[in-house]
N, C-alpha and C. Protein backbone atom coordinates (compact mmCIF):
# COMPACT_ATOMS: atom_id res chain seq x y z
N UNK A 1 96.62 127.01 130.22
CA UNK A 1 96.49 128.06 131.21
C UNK A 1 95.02 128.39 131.38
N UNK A 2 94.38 128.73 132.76
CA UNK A 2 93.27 128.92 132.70
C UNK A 2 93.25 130.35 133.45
N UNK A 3 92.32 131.40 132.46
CA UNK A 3 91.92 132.51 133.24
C UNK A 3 90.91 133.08 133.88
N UNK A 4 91.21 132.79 135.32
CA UNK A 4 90.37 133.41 136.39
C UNK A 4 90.09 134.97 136.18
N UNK A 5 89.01 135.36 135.98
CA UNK A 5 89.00 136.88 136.34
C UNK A 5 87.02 137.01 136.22
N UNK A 6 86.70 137.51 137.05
CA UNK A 6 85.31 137.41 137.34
C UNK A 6 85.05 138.80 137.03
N UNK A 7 85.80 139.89 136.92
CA UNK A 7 85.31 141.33 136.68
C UNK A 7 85.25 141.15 135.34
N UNK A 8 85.23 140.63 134.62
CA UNK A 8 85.25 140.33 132.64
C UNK A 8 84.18 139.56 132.45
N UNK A 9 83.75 140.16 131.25
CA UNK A 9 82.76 139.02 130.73
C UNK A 9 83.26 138.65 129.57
N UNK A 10 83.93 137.77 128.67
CA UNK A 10 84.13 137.80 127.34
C UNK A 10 84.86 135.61 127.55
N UNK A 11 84.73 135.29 126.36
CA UNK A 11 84.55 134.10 125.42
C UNK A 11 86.32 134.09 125.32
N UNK A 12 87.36 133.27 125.48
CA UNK A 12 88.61 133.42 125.12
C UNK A 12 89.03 133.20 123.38
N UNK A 13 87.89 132.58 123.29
CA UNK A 13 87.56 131.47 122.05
C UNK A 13 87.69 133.13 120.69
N UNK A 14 86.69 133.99 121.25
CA UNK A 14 86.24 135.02 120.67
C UNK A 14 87.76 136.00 120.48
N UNK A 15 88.35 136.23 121.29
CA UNK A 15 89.79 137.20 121.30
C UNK A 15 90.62 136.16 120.36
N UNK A 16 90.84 135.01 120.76
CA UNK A 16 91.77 134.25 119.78
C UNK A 16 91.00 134.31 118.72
N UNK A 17 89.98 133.86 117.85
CA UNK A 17 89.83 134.28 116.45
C UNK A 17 90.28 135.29 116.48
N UNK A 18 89.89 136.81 117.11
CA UNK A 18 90.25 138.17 116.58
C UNK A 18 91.22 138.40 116.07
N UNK A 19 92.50 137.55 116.76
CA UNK A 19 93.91 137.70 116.56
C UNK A 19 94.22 136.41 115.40
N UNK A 20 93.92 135.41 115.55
CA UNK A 20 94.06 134.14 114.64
C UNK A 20 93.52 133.75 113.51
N UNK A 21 91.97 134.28 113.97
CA UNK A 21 91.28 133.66 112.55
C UNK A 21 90.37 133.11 112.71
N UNK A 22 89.46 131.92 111.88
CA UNK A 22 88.88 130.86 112.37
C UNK A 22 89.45 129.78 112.45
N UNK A 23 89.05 129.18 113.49
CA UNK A 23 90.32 127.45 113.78
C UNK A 23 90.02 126.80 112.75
N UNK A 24 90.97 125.88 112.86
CA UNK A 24 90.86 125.00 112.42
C UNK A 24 89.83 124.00 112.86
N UNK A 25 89.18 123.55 113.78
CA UNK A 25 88.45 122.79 113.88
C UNK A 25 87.80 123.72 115.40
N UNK A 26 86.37 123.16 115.45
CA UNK A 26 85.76 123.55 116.73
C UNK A 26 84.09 122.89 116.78
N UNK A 27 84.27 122.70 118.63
CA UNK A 27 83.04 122.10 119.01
C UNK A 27 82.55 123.29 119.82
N UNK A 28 81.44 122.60 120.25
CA UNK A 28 80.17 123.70 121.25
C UNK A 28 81.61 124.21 122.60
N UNK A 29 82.62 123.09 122.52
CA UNK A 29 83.62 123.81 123.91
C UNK A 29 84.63 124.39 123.70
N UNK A 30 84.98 124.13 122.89
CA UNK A 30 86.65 124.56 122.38
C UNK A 30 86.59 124.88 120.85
N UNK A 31 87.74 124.91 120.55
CA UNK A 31 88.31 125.19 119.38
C UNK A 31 89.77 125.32 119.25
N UNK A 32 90.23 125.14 118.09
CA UNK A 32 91.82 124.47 117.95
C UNK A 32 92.39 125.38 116.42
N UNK A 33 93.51 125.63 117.24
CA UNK A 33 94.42 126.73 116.31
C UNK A 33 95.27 126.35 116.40
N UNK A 34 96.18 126.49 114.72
CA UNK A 34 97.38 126.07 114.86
C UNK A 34 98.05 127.25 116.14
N UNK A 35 98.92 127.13 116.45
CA UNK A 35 100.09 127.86 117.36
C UNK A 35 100.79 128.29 117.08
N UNK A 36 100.50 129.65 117.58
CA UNK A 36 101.55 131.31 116.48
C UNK A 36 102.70 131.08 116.78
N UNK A 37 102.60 130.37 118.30
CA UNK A 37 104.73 130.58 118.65
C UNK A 37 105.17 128.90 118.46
N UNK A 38 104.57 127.95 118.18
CA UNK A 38 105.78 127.20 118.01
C UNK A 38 105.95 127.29 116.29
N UNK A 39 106.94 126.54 116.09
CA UNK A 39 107.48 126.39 114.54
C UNK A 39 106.67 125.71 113.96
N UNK A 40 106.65 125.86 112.43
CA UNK A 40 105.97 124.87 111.68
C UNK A 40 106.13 123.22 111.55
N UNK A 41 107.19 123.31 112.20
CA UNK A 41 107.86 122.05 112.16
C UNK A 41 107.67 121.15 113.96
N UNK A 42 107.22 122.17 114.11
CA UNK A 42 106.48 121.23 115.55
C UNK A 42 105.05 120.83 115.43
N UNK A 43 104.20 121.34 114.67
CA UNK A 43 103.23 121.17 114.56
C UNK A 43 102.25 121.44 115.72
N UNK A 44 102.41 122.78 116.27
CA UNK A 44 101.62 123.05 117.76
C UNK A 44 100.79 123.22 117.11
N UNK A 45 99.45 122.76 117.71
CA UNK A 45 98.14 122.72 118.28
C UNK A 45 97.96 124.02 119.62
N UNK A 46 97.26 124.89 118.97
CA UNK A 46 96.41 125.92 120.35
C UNK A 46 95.04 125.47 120.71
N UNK A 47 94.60 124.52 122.22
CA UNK A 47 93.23 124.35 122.51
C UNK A 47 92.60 125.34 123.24
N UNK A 48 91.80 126.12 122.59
CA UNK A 48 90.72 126.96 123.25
C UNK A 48 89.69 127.05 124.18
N UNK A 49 89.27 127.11 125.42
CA UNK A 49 88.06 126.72 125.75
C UNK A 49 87.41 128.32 125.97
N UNK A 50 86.19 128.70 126.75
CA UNK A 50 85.54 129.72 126.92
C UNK A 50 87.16 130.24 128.10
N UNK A 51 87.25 129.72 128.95
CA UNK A 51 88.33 130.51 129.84
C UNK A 51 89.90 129.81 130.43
N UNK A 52 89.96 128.44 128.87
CA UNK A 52 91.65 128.40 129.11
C UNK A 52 91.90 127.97 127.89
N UNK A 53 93.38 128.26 127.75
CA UNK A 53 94.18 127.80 126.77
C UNK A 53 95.51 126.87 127.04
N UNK A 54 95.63 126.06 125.60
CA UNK A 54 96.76 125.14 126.11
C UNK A 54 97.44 124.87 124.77
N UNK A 55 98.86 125.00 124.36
CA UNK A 55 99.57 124.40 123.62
C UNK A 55 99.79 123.12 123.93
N UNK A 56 99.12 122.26 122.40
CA UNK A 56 99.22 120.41 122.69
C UNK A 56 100.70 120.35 122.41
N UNK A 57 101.41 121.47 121.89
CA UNK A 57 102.54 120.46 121.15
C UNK A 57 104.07 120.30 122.06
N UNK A 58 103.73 119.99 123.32
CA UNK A 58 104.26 119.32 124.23
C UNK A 58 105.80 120.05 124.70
N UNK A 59 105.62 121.07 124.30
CA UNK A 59 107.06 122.33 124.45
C UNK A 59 107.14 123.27 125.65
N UNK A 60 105.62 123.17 126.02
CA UNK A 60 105.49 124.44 127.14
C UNK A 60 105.47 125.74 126.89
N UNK A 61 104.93 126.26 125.75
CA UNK A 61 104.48 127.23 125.25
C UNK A 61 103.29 128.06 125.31
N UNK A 62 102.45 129.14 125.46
CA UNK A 62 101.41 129.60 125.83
C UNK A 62 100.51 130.10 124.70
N UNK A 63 101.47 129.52 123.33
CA UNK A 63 100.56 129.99 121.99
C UNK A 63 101.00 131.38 121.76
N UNK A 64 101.30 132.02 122.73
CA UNK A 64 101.68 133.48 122.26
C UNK A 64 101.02 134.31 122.46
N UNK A 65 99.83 134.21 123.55
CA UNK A 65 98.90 134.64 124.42
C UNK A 65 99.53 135.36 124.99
N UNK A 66 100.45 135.63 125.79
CA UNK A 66 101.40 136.30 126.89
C UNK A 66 102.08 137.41 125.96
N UNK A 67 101.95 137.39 124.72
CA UNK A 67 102.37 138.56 123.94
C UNK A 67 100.78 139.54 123.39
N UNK A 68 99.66 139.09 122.98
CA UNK A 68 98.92 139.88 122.25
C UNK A 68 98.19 140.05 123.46
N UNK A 69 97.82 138.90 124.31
CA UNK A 69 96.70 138.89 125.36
C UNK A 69 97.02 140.63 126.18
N UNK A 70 98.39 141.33 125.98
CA UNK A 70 98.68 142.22 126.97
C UNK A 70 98.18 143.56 126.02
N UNK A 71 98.21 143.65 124.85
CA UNK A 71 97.64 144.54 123.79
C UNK A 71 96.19 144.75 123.95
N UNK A 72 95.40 144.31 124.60
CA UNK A 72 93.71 144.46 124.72
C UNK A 72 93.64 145.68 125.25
N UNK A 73 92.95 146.35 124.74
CA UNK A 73 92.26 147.58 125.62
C UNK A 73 92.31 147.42 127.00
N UNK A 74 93.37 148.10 128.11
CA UNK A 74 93.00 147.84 129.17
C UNK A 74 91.58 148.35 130.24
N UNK A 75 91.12 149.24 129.06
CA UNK A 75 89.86 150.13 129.51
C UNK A 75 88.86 150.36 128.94
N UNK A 76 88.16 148.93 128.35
CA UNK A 76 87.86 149.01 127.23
C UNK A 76 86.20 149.82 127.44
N UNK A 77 85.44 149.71 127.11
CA UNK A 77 84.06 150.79 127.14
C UNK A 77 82.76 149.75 127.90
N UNK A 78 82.89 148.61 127.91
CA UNK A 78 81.90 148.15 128.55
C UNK A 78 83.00 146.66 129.38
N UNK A 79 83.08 146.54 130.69
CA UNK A 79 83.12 145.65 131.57
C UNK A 79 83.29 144.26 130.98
N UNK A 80 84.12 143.73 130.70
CA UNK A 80 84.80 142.34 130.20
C UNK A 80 84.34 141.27 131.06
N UNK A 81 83.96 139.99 130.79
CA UNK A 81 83.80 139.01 131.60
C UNK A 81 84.23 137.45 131.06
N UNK A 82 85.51 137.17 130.99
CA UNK A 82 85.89 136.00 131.04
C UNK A 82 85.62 134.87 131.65
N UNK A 83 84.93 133.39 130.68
CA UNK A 83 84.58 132.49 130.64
C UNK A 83 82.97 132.56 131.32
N UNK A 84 82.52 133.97 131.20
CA UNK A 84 80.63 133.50 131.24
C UNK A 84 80.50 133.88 130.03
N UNK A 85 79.43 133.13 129.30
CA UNK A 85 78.62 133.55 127.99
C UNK A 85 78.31 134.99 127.95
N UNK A 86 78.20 135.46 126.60
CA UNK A 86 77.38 136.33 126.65
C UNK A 86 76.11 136.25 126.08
């Protein structure tokens, strides 16, 4: 899934650790988390970039983004910006 939103400034990479952790593996673009919503026994893969995410493990799942992603401060104190650096 990729998120468009130009009124935000923020890293997607950065909210998923908050909630996840540190990945398991990561380059200068991405980074890779196991996947909160599939089973252990699927072995999902969450790929991170600055402004999308994707479950590799071939189920059609969103990682579980669509559950915490809605918990963020909707008002938070300084102006959010998704997928520009900060």
């Amino acid at each position: 899934m990729t998120v468009k939103n130009h009124s935000t400034l923020i890293d997607l990479r950065d909210l998923v650790e908050t909630h996840l952790g540190k990945p398991l593996a990561a380059s200068p673009h991405a980074g890779l988390w196991r996947c909160p919503a599939c089973s252990s026994e699927r072995h999902g893969l969450l790929l991170v970039s600055v402004n999308e995410y994707k479950c590799l493990s071939g189920y059609g799942c969103d990682g579980g983004a669509s559950e915490w992603m809605h918990n963020i401060d909707p008002a938070p104190d300084e102006p959010l910006m998704i997928g520009v650096p900060a």
